[in-house]
C-alpha atoms as a PDB file:
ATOM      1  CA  UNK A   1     154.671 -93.800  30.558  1.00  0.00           C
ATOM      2  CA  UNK A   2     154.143 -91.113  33.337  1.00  0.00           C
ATOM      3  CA  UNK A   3     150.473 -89.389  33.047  1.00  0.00           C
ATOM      4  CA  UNK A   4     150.621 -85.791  33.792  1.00  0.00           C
ATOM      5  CA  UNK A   5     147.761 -86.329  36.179  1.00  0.00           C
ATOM      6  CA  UNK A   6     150.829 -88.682  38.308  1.00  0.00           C
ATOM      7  CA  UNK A   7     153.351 -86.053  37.800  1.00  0.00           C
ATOM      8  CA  UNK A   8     151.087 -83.326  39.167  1.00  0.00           C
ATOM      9  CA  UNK A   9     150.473 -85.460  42.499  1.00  0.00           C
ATOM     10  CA  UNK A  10     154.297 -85.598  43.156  1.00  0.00           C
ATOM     11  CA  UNK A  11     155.433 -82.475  42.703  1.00  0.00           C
ATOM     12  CA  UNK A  12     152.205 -81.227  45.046  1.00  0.00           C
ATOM     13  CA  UNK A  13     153.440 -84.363  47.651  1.00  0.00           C
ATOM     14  CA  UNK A  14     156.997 -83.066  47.579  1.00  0.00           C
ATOM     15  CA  UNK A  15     156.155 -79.364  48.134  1.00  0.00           C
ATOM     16  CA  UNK A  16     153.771 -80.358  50.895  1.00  0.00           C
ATOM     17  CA  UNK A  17     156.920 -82.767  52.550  1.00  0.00           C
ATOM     18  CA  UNK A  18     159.021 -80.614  51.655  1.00  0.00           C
ATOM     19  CA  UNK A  19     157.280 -77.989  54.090  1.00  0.00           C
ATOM     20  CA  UNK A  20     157.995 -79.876  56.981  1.00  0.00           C
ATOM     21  CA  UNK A  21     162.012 -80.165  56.946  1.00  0.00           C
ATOM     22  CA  UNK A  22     162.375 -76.795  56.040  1.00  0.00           C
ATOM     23  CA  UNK A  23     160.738 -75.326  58.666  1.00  0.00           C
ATOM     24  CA  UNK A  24     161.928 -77.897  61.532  1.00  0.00           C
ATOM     25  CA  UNK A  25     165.142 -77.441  59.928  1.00  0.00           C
ATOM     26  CA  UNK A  26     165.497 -73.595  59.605  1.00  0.00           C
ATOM     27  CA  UNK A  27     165.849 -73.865  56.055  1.00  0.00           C
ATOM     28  CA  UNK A  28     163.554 -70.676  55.524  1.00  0.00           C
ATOM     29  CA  UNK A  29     164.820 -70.043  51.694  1.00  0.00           C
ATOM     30  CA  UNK A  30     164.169 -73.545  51.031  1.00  0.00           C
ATOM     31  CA  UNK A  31     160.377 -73.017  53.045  1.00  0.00           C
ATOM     32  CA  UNK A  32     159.609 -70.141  50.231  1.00  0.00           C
ATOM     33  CA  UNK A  33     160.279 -72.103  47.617  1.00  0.00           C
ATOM     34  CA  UNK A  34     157.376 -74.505  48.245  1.00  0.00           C
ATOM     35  CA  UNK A  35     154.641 -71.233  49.197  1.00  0.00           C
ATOM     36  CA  UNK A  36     153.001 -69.144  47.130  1.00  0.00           C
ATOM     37  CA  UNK A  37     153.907 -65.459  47.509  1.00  0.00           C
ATOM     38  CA  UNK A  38     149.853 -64.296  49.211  1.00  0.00           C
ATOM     39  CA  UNK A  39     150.524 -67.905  51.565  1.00  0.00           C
ATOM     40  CA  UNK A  40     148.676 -68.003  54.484  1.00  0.00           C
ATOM     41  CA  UNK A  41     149.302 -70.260  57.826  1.00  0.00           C
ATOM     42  CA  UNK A  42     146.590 -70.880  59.951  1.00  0.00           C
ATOM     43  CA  UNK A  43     147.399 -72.592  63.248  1.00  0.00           C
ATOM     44  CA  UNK A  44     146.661 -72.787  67.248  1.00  0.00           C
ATOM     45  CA  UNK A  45     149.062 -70.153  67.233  1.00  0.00           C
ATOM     46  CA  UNK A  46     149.263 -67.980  64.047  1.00  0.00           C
ATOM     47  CA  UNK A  47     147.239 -66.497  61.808  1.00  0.00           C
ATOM     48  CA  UNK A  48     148.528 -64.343  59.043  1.00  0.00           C
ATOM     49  CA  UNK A  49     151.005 -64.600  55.430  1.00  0.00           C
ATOM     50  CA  UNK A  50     153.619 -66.865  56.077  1.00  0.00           C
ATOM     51  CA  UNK A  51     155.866 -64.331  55.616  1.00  0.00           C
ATOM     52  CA  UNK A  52     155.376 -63.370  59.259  1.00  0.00           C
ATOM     53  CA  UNK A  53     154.768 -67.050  60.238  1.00  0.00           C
ATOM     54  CA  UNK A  54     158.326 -67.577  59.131  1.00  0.00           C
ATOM     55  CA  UNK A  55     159.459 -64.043  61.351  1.00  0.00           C
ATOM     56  CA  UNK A  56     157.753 -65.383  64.173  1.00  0.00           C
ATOM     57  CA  UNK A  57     159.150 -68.960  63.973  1.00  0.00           C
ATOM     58  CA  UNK A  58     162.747 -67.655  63.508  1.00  0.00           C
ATOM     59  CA  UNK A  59     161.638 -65.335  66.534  1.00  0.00           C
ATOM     60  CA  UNK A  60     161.028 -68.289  68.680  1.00  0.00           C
ATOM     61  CA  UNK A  61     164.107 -69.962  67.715  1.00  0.00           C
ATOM     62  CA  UNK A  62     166.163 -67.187  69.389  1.00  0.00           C
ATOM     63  CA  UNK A  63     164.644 -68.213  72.528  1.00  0.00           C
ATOM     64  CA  UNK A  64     165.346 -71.937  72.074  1.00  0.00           C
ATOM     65  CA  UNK A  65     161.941 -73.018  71.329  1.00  0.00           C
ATOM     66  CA  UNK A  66     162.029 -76.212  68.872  1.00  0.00           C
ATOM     67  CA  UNK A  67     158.706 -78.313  67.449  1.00  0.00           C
ATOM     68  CA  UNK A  68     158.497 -80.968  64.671  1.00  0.00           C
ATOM     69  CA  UNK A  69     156.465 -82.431  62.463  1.00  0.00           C
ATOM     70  CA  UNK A  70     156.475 -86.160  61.707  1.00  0.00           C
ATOM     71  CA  UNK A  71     154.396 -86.329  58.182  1.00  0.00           C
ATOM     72  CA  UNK A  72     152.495 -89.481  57.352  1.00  0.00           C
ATOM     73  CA  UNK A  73     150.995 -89.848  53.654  1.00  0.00           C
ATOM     74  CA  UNK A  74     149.172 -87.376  51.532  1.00  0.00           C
ATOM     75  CA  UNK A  75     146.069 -87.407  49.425  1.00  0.00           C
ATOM     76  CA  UNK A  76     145.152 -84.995  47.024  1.00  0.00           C
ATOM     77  CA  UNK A  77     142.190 -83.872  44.775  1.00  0.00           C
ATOM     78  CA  UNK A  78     142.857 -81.760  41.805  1.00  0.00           C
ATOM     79  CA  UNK A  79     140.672 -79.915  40.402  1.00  0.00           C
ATOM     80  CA  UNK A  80     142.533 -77.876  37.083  1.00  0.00           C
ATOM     81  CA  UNK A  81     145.260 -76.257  38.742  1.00  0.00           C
ATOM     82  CA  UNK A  82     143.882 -75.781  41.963  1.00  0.00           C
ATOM     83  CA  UNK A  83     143.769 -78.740  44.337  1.00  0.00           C
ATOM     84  CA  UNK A  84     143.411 -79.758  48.450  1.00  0.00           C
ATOM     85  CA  UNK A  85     145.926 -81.909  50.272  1.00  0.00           C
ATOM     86  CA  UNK A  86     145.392 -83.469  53.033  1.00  0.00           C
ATOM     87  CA  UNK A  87     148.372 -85.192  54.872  1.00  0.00           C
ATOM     88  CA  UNK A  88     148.649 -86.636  58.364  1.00  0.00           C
ATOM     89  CA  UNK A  89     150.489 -85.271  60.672  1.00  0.00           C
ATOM     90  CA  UNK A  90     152.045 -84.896  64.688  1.00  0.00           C
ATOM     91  CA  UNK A  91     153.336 -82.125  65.873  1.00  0.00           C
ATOM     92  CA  UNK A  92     155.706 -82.523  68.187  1.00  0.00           C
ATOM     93  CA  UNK A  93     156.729 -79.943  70.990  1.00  0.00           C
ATOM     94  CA  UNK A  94     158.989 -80.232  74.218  1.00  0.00           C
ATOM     95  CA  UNK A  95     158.157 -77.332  76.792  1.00  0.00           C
ATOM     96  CA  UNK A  96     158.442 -76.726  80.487  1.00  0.00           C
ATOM     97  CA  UNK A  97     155.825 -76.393  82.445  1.00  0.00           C
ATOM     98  CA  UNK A  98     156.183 -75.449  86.462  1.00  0.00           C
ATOM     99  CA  UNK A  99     159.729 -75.832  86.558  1.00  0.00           C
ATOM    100  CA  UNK A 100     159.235 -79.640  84.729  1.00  0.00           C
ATOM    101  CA  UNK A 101     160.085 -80.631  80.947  1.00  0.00           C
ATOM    102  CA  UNK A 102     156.878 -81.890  79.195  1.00  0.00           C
ATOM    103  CA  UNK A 103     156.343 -83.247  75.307  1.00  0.00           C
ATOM    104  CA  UNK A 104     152.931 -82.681  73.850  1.00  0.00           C
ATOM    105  CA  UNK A 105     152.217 -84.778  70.863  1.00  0.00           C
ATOM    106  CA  UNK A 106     148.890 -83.524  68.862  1.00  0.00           C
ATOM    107  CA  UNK A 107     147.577 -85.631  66.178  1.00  0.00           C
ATOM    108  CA  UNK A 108     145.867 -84.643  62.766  1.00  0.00           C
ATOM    109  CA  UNK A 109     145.619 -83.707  59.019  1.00  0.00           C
ATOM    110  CA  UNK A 110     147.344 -80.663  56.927  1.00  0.00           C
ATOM    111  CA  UNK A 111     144.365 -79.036  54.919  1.00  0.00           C
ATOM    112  CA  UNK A 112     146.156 -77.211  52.418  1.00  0.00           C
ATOM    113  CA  UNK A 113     144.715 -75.444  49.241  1.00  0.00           C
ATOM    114  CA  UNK A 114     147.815 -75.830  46.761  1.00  0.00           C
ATOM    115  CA  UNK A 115     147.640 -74.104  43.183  1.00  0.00           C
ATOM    116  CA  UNK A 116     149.983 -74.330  40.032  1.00  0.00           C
ATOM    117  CA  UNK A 117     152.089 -71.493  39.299  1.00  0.00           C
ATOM    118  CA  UNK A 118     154.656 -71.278  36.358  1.00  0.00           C
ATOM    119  CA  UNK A 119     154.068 -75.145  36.472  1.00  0.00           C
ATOM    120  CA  UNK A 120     155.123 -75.504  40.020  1.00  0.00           C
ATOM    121  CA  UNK A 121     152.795 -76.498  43.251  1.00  0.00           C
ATOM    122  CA  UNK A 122     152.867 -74.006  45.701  1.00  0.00           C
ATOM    123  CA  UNK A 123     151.285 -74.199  49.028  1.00  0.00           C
ATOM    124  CA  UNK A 124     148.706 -70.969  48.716  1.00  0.00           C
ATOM    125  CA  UNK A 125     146.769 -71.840  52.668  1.00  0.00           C
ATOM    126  CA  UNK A 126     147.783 -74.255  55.501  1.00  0.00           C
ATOM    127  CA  UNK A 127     145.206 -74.740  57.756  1.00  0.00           C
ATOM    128  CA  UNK A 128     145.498 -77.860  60.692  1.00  0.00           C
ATOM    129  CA  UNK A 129     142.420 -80.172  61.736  1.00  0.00           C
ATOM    130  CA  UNK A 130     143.726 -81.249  65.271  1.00  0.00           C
ATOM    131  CA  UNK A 131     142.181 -84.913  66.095  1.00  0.00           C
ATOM    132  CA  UNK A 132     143.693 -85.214  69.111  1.00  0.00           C
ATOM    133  CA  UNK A 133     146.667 -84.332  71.639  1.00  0.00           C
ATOM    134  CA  UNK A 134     148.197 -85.161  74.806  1.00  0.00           C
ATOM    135  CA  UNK A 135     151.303 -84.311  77.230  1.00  0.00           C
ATOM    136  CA  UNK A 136     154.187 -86.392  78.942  1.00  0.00           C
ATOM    137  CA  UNK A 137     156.037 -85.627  81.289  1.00  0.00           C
ATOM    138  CA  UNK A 138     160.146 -86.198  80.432  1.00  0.00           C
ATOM    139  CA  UNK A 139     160.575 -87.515  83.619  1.00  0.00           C
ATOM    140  CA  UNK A 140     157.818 -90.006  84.500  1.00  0.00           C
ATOM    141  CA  UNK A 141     158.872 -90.099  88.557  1.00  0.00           C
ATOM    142  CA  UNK A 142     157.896 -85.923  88.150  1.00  0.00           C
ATOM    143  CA  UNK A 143     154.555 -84.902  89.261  1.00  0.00           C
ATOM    144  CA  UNK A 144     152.378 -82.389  87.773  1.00  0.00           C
ATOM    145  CA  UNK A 145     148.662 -81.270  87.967  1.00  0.00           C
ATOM    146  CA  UNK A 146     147.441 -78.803  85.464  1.00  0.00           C
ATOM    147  CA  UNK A 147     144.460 -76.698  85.766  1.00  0.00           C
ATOM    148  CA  UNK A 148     141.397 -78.553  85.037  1.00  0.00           C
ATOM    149  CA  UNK A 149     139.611 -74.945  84.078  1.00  0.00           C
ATOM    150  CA  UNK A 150     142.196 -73.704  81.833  1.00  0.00           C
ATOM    151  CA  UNK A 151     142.397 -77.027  79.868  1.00  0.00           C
ATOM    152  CA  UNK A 152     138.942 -77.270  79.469  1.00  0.00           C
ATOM    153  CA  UNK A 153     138.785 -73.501  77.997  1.00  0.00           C
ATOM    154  CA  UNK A 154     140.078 -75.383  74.352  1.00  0.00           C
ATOM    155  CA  UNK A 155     138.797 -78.481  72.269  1.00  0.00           C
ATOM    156  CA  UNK A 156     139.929 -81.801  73.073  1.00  0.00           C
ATOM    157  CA  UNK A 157     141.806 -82.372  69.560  1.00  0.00           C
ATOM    158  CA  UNK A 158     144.475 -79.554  70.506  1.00  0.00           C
ATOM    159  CA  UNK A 159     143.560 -78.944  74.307  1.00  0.00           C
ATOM    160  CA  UNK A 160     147.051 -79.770  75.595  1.00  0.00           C
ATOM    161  CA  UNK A 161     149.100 -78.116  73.079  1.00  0.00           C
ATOM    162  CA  UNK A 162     147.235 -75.221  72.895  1.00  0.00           C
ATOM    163  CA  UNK A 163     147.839 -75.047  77.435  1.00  0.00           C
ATOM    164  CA  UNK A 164     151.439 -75.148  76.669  1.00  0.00           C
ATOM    165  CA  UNK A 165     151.267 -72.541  74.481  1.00  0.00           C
ATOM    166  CA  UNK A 166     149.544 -70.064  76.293  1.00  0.00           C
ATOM    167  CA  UNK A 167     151.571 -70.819  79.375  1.00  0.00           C
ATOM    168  CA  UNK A 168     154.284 -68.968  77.385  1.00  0.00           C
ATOM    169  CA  UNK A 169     152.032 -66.408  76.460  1.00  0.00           C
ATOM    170  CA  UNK A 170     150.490 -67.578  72.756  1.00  0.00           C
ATOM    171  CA  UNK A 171     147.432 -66.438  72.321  1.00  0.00           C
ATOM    172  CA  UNK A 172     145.880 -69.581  70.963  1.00  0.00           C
ATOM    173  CA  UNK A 173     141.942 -69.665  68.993  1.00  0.00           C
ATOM    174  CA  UNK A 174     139.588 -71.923  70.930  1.00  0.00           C
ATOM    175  CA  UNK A 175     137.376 -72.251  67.269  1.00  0.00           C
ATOM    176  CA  UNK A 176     140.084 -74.075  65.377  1.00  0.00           C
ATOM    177  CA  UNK A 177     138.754 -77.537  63.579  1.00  0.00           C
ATOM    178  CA  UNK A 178     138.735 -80.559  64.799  1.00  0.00           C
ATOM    179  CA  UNK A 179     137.903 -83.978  63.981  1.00  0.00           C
ATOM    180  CA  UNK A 180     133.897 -82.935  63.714  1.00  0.00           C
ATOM    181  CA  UNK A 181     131.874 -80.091  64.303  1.00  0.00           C
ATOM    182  CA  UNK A 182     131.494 -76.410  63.401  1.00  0.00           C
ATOM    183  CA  UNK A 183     134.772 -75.420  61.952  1.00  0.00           C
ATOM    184  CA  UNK A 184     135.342 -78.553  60.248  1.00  0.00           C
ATOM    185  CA  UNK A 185     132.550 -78.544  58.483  1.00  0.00           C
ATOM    186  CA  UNK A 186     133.603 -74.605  57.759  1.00  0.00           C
ATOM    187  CA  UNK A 187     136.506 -75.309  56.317  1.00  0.00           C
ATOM    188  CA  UNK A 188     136.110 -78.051  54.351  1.00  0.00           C
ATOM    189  CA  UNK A 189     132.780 -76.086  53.008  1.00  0.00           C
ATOM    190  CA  UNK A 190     135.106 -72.996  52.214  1.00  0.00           C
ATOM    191  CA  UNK A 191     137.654 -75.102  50.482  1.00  0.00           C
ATOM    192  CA  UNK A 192     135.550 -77.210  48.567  1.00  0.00           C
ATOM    193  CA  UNK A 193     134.066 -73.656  47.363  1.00  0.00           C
ATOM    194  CA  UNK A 194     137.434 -72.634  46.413  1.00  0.00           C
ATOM    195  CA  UNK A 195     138.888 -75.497  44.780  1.00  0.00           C
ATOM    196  CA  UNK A 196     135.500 -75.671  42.128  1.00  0.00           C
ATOM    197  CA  UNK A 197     135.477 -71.887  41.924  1.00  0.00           C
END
């Protein structure tokens, strides 16, 4: 027999997966069914209720900007119904930068707080820990120097993505968390608080 305790890791592992091909996919009605209605989406950059993450994505879509996620496993710790999830993660992003097509691939872990509504697990805050990043060029015979000084102005676990980004004119935190330091231990502090409130 299935213990609830199981059960209740699934169904917070599929809404979690679930997040990713909706939103790679476009599938926004599918998206809300997996986030709580006060959801809120912190990332290099976004910060706000998903309700305008999912605006803004759909607005970048009309200008032919495309990113995925490629979701490794998830781990969980549940706490009544209330729990974190942590799942590994790459995002995935094609750009152009200086007339040349680059990929950035950055490396790390969903920290989401998840809670149980009307017995369902719904994704209530995403925040990203970016471990680390880097950029290709699509053409390897293409050269291409990027500013030393404007890569440097970010961490190393997101440095990359976070120069694409703002060569389109994101404005991207430099204080997100990484693998260590400040706002890591922030966040997991502030979660932990949460969850065993």
């Amino acid at each position: 027999m299935t213990s609830s305790a199981t059960l209740d890791k699934l169904a917070l592992y599929d809404a979690v997966q679930s997040w990713a091909l909706y939103r790679d996919t476009g599938d926004w009605e599918g998206l809300k069914t997996v986030l709580h209605p006060d959801a809120h989406m912190t990332a290099t950059w976004f910060d706000g209720p998903f309700t305008q993450f999912i605006t803004a994505v759909q607005a970048s879509w009309r200008k032919g900007s495309r990113s995925q996620h490629f979701l490794g496993g998830t781990v969980a710790q549940i706490v009544g119904d209330k729990a974190i999830a942590q799942t590994r993660m790459t995002i995935m992003v094609r750009g152009a930068l200086e007339g040349h097509e680059v990929d950035v691939s950055c490396v790390g872990r969903f920290y989401d707080r998840v809670v149980k509504v009307g017995g369902e697990w719904k994704i209530l805050k995403r925040n990203v820990i970016y471990e680390k990043d880097r950029m290709d060029l699509v053409n390897p015979g293409a050269l291409l120097e990027l500013d030393a000084n404007k890569l440097a102005q970010f961490p190393e676990g997101y440095r990359h993505l976070a120069y694409l980004q703002t060569s389109h004119g994101a404005q991207v935190s430099p204080h997100l968390a990484t693998a260590q330091g400040e706002a890591f231990d922030r966040l997991v502090h502030e979660a932990q608080a949460w969850l065993h409130s």
